[in-house]
Protein backbone atom coordinates (compact mmCIF):
# COMPACT_ATOMS: atom_id res chain seq x y z
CA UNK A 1 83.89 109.00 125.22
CA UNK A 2 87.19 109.03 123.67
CA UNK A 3 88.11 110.34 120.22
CA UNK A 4 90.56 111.35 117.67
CA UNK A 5 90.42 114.07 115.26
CA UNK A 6 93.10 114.99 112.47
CA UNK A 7 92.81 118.38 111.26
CA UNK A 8 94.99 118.70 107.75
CA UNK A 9 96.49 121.38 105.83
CA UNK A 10 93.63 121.39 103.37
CA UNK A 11 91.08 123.02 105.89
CA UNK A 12 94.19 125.12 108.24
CA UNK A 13 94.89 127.43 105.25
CA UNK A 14 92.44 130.78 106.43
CA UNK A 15 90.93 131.89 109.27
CA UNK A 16 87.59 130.35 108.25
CA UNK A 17 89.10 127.15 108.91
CA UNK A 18 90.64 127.73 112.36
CA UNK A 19 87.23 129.38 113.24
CA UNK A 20 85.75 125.88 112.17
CA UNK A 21 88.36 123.72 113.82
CA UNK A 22 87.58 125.80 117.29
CA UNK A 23 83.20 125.23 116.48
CA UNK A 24 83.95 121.91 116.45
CA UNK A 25 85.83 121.27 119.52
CA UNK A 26 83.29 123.58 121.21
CA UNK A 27 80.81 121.45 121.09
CA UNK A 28 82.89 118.16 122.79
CA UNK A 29 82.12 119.05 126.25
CA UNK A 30 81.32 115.15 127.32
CA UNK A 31 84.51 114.15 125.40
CA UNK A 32 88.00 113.34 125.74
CA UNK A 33 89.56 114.32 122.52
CA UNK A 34 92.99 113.79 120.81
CA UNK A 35 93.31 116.83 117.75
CA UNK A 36 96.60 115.69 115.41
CA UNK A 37 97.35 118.94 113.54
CA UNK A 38 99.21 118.77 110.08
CA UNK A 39 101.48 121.52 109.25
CA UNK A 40 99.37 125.11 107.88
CA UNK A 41 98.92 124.89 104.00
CA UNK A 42 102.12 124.39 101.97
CA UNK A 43 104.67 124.81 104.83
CA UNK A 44 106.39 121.46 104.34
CA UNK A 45 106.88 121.16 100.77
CA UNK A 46 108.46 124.82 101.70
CA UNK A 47 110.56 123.66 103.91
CA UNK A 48 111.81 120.73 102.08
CA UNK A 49 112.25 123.09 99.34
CA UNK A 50 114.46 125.54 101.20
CA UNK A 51 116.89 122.69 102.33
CA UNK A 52 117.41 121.80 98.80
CA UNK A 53 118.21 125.06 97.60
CA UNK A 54 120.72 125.41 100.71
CA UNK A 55 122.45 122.47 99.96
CA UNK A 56 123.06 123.70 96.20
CA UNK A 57 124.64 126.46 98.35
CA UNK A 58 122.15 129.13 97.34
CA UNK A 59 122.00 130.48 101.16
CA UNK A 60 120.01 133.83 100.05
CA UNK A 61 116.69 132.18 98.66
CA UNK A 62 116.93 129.68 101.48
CA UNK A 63 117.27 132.30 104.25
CA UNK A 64 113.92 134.11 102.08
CA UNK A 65 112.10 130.85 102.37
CA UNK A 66 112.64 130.33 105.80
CA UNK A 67 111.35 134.46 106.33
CA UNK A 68 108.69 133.32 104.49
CA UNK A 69 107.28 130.60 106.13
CA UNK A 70 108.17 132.36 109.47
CA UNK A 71 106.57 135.82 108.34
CA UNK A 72 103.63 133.62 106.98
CA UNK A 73 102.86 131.66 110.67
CA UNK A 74 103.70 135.02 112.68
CA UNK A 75 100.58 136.49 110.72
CA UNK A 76 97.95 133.62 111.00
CA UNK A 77 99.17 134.00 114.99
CA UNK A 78 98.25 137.54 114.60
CA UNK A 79 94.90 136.72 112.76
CA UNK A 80 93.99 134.04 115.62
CA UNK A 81 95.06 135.46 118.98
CA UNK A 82 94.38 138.72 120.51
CA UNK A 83 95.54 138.52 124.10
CA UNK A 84 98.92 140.75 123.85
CA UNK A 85 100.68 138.43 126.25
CA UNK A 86 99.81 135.51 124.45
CA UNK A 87 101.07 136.42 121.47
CA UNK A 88 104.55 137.97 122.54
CA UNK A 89 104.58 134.49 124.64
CA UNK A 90 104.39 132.41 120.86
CA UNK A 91 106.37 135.00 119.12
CA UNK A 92 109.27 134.09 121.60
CA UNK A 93 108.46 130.43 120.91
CA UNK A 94 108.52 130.76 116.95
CA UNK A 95 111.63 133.47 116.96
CA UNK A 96 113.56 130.36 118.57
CA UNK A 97 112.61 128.27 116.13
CA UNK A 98 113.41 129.64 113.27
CA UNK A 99 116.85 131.11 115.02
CA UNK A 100 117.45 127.17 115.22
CA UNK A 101 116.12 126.34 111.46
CA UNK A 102 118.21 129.09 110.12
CA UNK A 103 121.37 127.33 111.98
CA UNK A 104 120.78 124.05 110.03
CA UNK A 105 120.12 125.93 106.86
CA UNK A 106 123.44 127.91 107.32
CA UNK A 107 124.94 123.88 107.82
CA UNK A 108 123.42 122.45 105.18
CA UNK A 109 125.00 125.08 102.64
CA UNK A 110 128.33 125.13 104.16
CA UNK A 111 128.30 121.42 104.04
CA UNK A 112 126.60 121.10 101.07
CA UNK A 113 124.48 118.30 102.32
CA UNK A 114 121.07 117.45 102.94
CA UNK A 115 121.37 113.97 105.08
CA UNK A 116 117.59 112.38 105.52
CA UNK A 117 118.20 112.37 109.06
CA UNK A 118 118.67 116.41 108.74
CA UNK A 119 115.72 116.96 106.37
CA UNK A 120 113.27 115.50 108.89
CA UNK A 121 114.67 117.98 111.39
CA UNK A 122 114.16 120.12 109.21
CA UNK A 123 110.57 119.29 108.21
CA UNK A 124 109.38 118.76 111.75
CA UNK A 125 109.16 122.42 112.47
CA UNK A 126 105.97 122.81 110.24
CA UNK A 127 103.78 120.32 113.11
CA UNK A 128 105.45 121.97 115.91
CA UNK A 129 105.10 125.49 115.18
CA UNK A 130 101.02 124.76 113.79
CA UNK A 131 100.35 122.72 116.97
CA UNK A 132 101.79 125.73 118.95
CA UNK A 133 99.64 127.76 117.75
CA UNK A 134 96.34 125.71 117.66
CA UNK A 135 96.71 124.87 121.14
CA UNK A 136 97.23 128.85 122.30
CA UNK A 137 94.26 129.85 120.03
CA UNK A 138 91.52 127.21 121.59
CA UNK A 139 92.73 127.96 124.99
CA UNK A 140 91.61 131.82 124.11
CA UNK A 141 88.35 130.15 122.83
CA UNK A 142 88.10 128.89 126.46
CA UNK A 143 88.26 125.02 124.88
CA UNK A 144 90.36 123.01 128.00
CA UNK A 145 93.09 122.54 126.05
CA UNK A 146 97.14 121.07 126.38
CA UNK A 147 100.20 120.24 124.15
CA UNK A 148 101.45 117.19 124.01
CA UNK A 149 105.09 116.23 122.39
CA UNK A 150 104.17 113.10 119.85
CA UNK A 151 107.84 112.51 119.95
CA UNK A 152 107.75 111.51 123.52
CA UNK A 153 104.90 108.79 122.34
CA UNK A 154 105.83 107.60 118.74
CA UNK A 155 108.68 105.43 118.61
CA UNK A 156 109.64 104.70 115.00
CA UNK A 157 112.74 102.92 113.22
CA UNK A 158 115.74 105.01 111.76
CA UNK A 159 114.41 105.40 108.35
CA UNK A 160 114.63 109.28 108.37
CA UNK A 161 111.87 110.29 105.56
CA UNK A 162 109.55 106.55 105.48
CA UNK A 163 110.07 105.74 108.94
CA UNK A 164 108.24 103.01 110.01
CA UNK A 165 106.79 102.86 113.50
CA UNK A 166 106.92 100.28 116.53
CA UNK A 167 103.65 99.43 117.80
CA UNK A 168 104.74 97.71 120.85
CA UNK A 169 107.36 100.61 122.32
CA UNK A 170 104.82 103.02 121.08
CA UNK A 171 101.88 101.39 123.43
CA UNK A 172 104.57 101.54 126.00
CA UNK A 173 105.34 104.66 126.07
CA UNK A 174 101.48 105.86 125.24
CA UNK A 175 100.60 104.52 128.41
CA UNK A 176 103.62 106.31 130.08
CA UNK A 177 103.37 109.58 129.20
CA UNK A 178 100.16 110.14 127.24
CA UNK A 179 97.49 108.54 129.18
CA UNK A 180 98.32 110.25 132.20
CA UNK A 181 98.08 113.92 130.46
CA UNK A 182 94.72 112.58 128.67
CA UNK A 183 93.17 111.27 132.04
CA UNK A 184 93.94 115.30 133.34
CA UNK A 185 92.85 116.94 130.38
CA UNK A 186 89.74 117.45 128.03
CA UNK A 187 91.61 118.15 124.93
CA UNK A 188 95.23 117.10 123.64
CA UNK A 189 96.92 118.80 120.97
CA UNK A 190 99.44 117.07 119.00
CA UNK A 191 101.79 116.95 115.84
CA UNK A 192 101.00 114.50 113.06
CA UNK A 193 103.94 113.26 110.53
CA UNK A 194 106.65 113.01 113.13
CA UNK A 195 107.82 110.61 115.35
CA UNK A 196 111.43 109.56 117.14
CA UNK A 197 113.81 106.92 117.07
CA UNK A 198 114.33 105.52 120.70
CA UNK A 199 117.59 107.69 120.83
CA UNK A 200 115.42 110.39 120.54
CA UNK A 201 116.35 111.30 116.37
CA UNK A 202 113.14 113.11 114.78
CA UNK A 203 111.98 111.04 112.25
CA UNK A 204 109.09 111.67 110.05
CA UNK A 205 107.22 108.65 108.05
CA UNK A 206 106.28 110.28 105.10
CA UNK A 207 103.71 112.56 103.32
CA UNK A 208 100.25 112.57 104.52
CA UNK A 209 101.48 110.54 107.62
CA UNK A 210 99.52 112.71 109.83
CA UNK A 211 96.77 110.63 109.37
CA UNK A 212 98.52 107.80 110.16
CA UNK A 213 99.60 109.05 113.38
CA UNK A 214 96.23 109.76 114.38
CA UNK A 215 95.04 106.50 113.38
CA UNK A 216 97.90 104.30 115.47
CA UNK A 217 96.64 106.57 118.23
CA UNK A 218 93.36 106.44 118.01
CA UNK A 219 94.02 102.15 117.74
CA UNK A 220 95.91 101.93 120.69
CA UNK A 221 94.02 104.33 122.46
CA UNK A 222 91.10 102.04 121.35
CA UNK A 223 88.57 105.71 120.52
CA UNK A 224 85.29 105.61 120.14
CA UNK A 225 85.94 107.72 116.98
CA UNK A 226 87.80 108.36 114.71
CA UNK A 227 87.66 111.26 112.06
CA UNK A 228 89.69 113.32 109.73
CA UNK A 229 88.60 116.47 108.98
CA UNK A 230 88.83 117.86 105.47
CA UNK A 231 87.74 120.55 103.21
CA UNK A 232 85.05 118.67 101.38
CA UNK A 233 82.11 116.04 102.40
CA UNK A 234 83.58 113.18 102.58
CA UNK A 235 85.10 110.76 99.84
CA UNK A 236 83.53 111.69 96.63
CA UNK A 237 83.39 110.10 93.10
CA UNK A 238 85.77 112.67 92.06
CA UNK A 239 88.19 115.31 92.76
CA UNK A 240 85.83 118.10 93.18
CA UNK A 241 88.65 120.69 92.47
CA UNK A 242 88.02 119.30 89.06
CA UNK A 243 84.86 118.59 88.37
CA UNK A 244 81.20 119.66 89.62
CA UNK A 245 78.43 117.72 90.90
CA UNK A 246 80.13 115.03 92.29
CA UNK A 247 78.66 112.08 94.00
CA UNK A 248 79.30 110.67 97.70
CA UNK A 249 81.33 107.41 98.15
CA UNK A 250 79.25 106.89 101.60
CA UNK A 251 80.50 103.59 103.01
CA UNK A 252 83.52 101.34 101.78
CA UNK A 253 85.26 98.05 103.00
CA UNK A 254 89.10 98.44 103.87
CA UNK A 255 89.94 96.41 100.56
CA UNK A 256 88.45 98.53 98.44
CA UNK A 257 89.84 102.23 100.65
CA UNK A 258 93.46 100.31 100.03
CA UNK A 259 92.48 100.52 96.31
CA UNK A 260 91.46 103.71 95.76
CA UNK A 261 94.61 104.81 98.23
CA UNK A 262 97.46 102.68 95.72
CA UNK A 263 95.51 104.35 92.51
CA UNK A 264 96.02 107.83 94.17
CA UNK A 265 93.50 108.71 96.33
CA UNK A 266 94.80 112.08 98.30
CA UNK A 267 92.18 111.64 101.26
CA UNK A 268 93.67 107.74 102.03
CA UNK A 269 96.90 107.57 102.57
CA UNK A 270 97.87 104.05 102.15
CA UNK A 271 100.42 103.49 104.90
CA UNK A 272 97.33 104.12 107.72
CA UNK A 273 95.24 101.60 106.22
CA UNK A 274 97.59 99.09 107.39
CA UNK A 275 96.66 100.04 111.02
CA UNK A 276 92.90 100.81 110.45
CA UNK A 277 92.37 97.38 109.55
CA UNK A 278 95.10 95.88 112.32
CA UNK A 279 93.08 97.62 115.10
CA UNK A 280 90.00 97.12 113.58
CA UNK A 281 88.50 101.13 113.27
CA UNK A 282 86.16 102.54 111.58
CA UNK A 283 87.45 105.51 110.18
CA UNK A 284 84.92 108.89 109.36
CA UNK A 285 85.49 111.31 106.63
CA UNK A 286 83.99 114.70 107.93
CA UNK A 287 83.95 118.31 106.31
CA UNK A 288 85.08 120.83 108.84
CA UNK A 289 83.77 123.81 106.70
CA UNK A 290 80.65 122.12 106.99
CA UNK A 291 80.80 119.40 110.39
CA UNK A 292 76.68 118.77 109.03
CA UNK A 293 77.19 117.55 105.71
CA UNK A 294 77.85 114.32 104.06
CA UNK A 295 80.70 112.10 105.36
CA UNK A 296 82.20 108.53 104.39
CA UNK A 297 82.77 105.90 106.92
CA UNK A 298 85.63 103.09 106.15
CA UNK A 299 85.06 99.98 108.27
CA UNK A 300 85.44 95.69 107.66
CA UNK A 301 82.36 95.38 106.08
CA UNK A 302 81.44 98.72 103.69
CA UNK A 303 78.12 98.44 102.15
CA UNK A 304 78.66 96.46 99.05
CA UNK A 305 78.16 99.18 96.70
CA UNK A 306 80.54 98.85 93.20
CA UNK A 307 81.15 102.74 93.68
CA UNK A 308 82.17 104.42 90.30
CA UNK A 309 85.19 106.56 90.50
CA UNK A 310 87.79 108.74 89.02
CA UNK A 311 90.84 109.89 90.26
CA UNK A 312 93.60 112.12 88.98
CA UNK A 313 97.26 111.71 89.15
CA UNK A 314 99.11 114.15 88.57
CA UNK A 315 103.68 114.77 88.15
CA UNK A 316 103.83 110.82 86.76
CA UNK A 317 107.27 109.24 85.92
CA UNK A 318 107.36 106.97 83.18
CA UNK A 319 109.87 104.66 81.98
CA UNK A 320 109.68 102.39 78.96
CA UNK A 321 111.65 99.56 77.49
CA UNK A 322 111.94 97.24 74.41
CA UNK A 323 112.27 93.71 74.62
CA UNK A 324 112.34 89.78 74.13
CA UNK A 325 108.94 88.28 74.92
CA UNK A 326 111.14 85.81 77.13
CA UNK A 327 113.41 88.18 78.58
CA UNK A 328 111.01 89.92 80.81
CA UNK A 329 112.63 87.85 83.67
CA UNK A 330 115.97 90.42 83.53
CA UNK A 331 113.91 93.01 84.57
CA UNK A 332 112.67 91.01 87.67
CA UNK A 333 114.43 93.36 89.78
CA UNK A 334 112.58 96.25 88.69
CA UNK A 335 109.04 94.61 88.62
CA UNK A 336 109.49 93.82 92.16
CA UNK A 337 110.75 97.05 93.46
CA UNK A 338 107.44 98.65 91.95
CA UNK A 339 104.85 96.36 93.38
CA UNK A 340 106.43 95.98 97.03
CA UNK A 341 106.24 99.65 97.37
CA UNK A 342 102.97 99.48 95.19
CA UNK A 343 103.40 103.11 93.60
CA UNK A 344 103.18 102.04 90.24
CA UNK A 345 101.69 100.80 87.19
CA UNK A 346 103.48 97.98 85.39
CA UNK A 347 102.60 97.03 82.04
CA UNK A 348 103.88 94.34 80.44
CA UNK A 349 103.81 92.81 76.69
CA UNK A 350 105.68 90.81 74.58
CA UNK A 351 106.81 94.14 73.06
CA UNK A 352 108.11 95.65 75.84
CA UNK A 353 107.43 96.99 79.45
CA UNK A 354 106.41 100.12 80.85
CA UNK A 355 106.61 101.40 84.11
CA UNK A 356 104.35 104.45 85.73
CA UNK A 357 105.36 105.92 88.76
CA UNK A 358 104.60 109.26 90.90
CA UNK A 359 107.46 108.50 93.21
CA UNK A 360 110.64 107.76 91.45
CA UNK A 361 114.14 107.78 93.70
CA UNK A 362 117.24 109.36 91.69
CA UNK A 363 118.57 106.19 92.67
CA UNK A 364 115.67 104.03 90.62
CA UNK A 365 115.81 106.66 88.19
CA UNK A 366 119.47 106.23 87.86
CA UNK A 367 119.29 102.63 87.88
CA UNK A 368 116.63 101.92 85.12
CA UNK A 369 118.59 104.36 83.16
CA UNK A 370 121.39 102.26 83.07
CA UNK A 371 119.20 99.52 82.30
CA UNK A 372 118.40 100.40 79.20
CA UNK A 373 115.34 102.35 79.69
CA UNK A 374 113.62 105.19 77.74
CA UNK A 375 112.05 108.27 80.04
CA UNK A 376 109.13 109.91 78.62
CA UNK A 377 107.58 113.05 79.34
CA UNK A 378 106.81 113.32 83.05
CA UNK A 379 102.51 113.43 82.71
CA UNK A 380 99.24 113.21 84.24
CA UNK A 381 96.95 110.36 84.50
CA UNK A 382 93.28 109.36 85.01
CA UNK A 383 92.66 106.25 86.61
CA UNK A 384 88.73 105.49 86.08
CA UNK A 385 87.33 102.33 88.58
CA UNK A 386 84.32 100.45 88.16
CA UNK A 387 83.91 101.48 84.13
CA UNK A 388 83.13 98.69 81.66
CA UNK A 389 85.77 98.22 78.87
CA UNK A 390 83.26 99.34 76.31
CA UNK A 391 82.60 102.37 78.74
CA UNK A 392 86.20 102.82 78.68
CA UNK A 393 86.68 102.63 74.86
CA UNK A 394 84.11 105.03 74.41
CA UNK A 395 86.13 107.54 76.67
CA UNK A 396 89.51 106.48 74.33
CA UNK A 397 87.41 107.41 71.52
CA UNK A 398 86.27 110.32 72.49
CA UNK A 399 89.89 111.38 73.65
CA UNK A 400 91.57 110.52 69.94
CA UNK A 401 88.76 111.72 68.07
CA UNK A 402 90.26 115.46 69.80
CA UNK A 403 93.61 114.41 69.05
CA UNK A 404 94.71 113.86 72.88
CA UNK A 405 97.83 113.15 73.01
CA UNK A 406 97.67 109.94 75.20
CA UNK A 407 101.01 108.07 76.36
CA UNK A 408 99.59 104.99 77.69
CA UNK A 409 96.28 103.20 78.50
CA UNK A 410 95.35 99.99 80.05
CA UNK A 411 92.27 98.87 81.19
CA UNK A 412 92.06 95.68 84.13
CA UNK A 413 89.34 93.04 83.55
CA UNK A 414 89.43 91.98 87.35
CA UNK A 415 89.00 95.56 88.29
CA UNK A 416 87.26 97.01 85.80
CA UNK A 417 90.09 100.04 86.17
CA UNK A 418 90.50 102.18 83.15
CA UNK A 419 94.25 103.80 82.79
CA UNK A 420 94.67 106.79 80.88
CA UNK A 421 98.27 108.66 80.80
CA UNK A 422 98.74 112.00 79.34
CA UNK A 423 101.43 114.74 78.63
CA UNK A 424 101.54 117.54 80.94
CA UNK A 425 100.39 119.41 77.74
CA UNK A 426 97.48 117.85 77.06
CA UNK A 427 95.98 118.28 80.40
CA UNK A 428 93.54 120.66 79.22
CA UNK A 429 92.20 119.17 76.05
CA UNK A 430 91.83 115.56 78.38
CA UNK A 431 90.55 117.30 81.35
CA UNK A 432 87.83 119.34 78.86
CA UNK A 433 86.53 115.91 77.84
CA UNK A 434 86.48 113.89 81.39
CA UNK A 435 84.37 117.33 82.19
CA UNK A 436 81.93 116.16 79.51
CA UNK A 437 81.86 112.49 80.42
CA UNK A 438 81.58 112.65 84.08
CA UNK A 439 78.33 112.72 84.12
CA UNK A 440 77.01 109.99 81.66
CA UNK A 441 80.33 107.44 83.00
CA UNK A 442 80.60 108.16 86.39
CA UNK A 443 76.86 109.24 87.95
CA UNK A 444 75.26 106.11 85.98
């Protein structure tokens, strides 16, 4: 039996996970299994972070970043391994690598220049230090375990930071080099997030894109299973960071996962769902802190169920604009740029349109701007699915009746999707009253 397991960030952040990660593949002694590791905890917004400082020239806090990170991975190696010669082996291995991140740090502020094609260098080094590390630490468990380079698999365009990737030389080259290191070994270890251009540029395809490498592998592959590994049991009703006594989402169609993943659902990322449904998987939502527990399945079919949801979005863009009731066609550019990349909400009315984002370009930025367009405070939102409108009033209601401050709301007949956007400021007052309501709106 063949399968593929993504371990993310979320659950590689202590030792508990890594313990859990190593119980797991333990007990796959009759298996063939593919683990795609995510970089450890925050490492690549870190990383990202220190190449912007570097290119505002600011080589002293980038250099301390970089320690950082390095100091941070040299102590979970520490934590994890104990044979002496193992670890002076990986110390070697990580001392190189941050000798060689340190170069491109020292060019980026010299140059004052962050190209994409450098940044994904530059955020590649999160995967292939973690998956360095996993793979030495379940070999010392005595798990049968090798590295293999996703690079040497994953073919992708040149669109350093979204890069999109090519199913057919992919197959190709899966065949070629990973099926024959599968076929000798009982457990693969590999990076998720990055890929390479057939010239052999890093590329990566974008955040959370770990799980979409372990789905296009798992589809071509054709696994038995398929699971990410999380924190928490499954998909639940709500983000349970937030709110208590949430309820399982046990078993949803790929419409309706593509839904929750375009209103901001962390666990989906939208961008795999395109190849979970073209190779037809069924996709498992497992908690590694607890492999027993409840778990969510995505296939074709789901079970029917009108699941009630909320989700929370938070660092949201909006932009705002008076106008003609028959001049809405101007801004044509605009409204199509939003719902191609579908990372938006886009109101219209004959007063004026709005537009919500939580990924806005400096070049869109700059560009509706120009156009005429009003920013307002960068917010928070709370997208509620599967509420009546008079369920959805009532939460309004509840929310002026506290004196929320509340930038925008729609609510969507067809998909009975309440939309509630809110100042950064008012997060606690709104978040005090979804606390109340959850259980009355979304356990009914």
């Amino acid at each position: 039996m063949l399968k593929v397991y993504k371990f993310g960030g979320a659950l590689l952040k202590d030792k508990t996970g890594f313990e859990q990660l190593a119980k797991i593949m333990s007990m796959e002694v009759e298996s063939c299994v593919i683990v795609v590791i995510s970089a450890f905890g925050k490492t690549t917004s870190k990383l990202e972070l220190a190449a912007k400082i570097a290119e505002q020239a600011n080589i002293h806090d980038a250099i301390s970043i970089v320690n950082a990170i390095f100091d941070y991975h040299i102590e979970v190696l520490q934590q994890l391994i104990h044979s002496e010669y193992n670890i002076s082996k990986i110390n070697l291995f990580i001392q190189s690598k941050k000798e060689q991140l340190l170069k491109l740090i020292r060019g980026i502020s010299i140059t004052r220049e962050l190209t994409a094609r450098t940044k994904d260098i530059v955020l590649s080094y999160g995967e292939t230090i973690a998956t360095k590390i996993i793979t030495a630490y379940l070999a010392e468990q005595n798990i049968p375990v090798t590295f293999f380079d996703i690079t040497k698999a994953l073919v992708t365009d040149s669109n350093f930071g979204a890069a999109i990737p090519n199913i057919e030389l992919t197959t190709q080259k899966v065949e070629q080099f990973l099926m024959p290191t599968l076929n000798d070994n009982q457990c693969i270890v590999t990076q998720g997030f990055i890929g390479a251009t057939m010239n052999g540029d890093i590329t990566t395809m974008g955040i959370e894109s770990s799980n979409l490498t372990a789905a296009i592998l798992a589809g071509i592959l054709q696994a038995d299973m398929f699971v990410i590994w999380s924190d928490v049991e499954g998909i639940r009703n709500a983000d349970p960071e937030f709110i208590e006594n949430t309820q399982l989402i046990k078993h949803i169609n790929y419409e309706f996962a593509e839904y929750l993943a375009n209103n901001g659902l962390k666990l989906i990322y939208h961008q795999m769902m395109k190849y979970v449904r073209q190779f037809n998987l069924q996709l498992t939502y497992r908690s590694g802190i607890n492999p027993d527990g409840e778990y969510s399945t995505i296939d074709k079919i789901g079970d029917g169920i009108d699941y009630r949801m909320m989700i929370i979005n938070s660092n949201i863009f909006t932009y705002s604009k008076a106008t003609e009731q028959y001049a809405l066609a101007n801004d044509f550019p605009f409204v199509e740029y939003f719902s191609k990349n579908k990372k938006n909400i886009t109101c219209f009315s004959p007063e004026g349109i709005t537009f919500t984002s939580s990924d806005i370009t400096k070049d869109i930025d700059h560009d509706l701007l120009l156009s005429s367009y009003t920013k307002i405070e960068t917010g928070n939102a709370v997208v509620a699915i599967n509420l009546t409108i008079e369920e959805s009033n009532r939460l309004i209601a509840e929310m002026l009746h506290n004196k929320c401050n509340i930038l925008h709301f729609s609510y969507n007949t067809g998909t009975k999707t309440a939309r509630i956007y809110y100042p950064q400021n008012s997060k606690n007052a709104i978040m005090s009253i979804i606390t109340k309501s959850f259980q009355n709106l979304f356990t009914a």
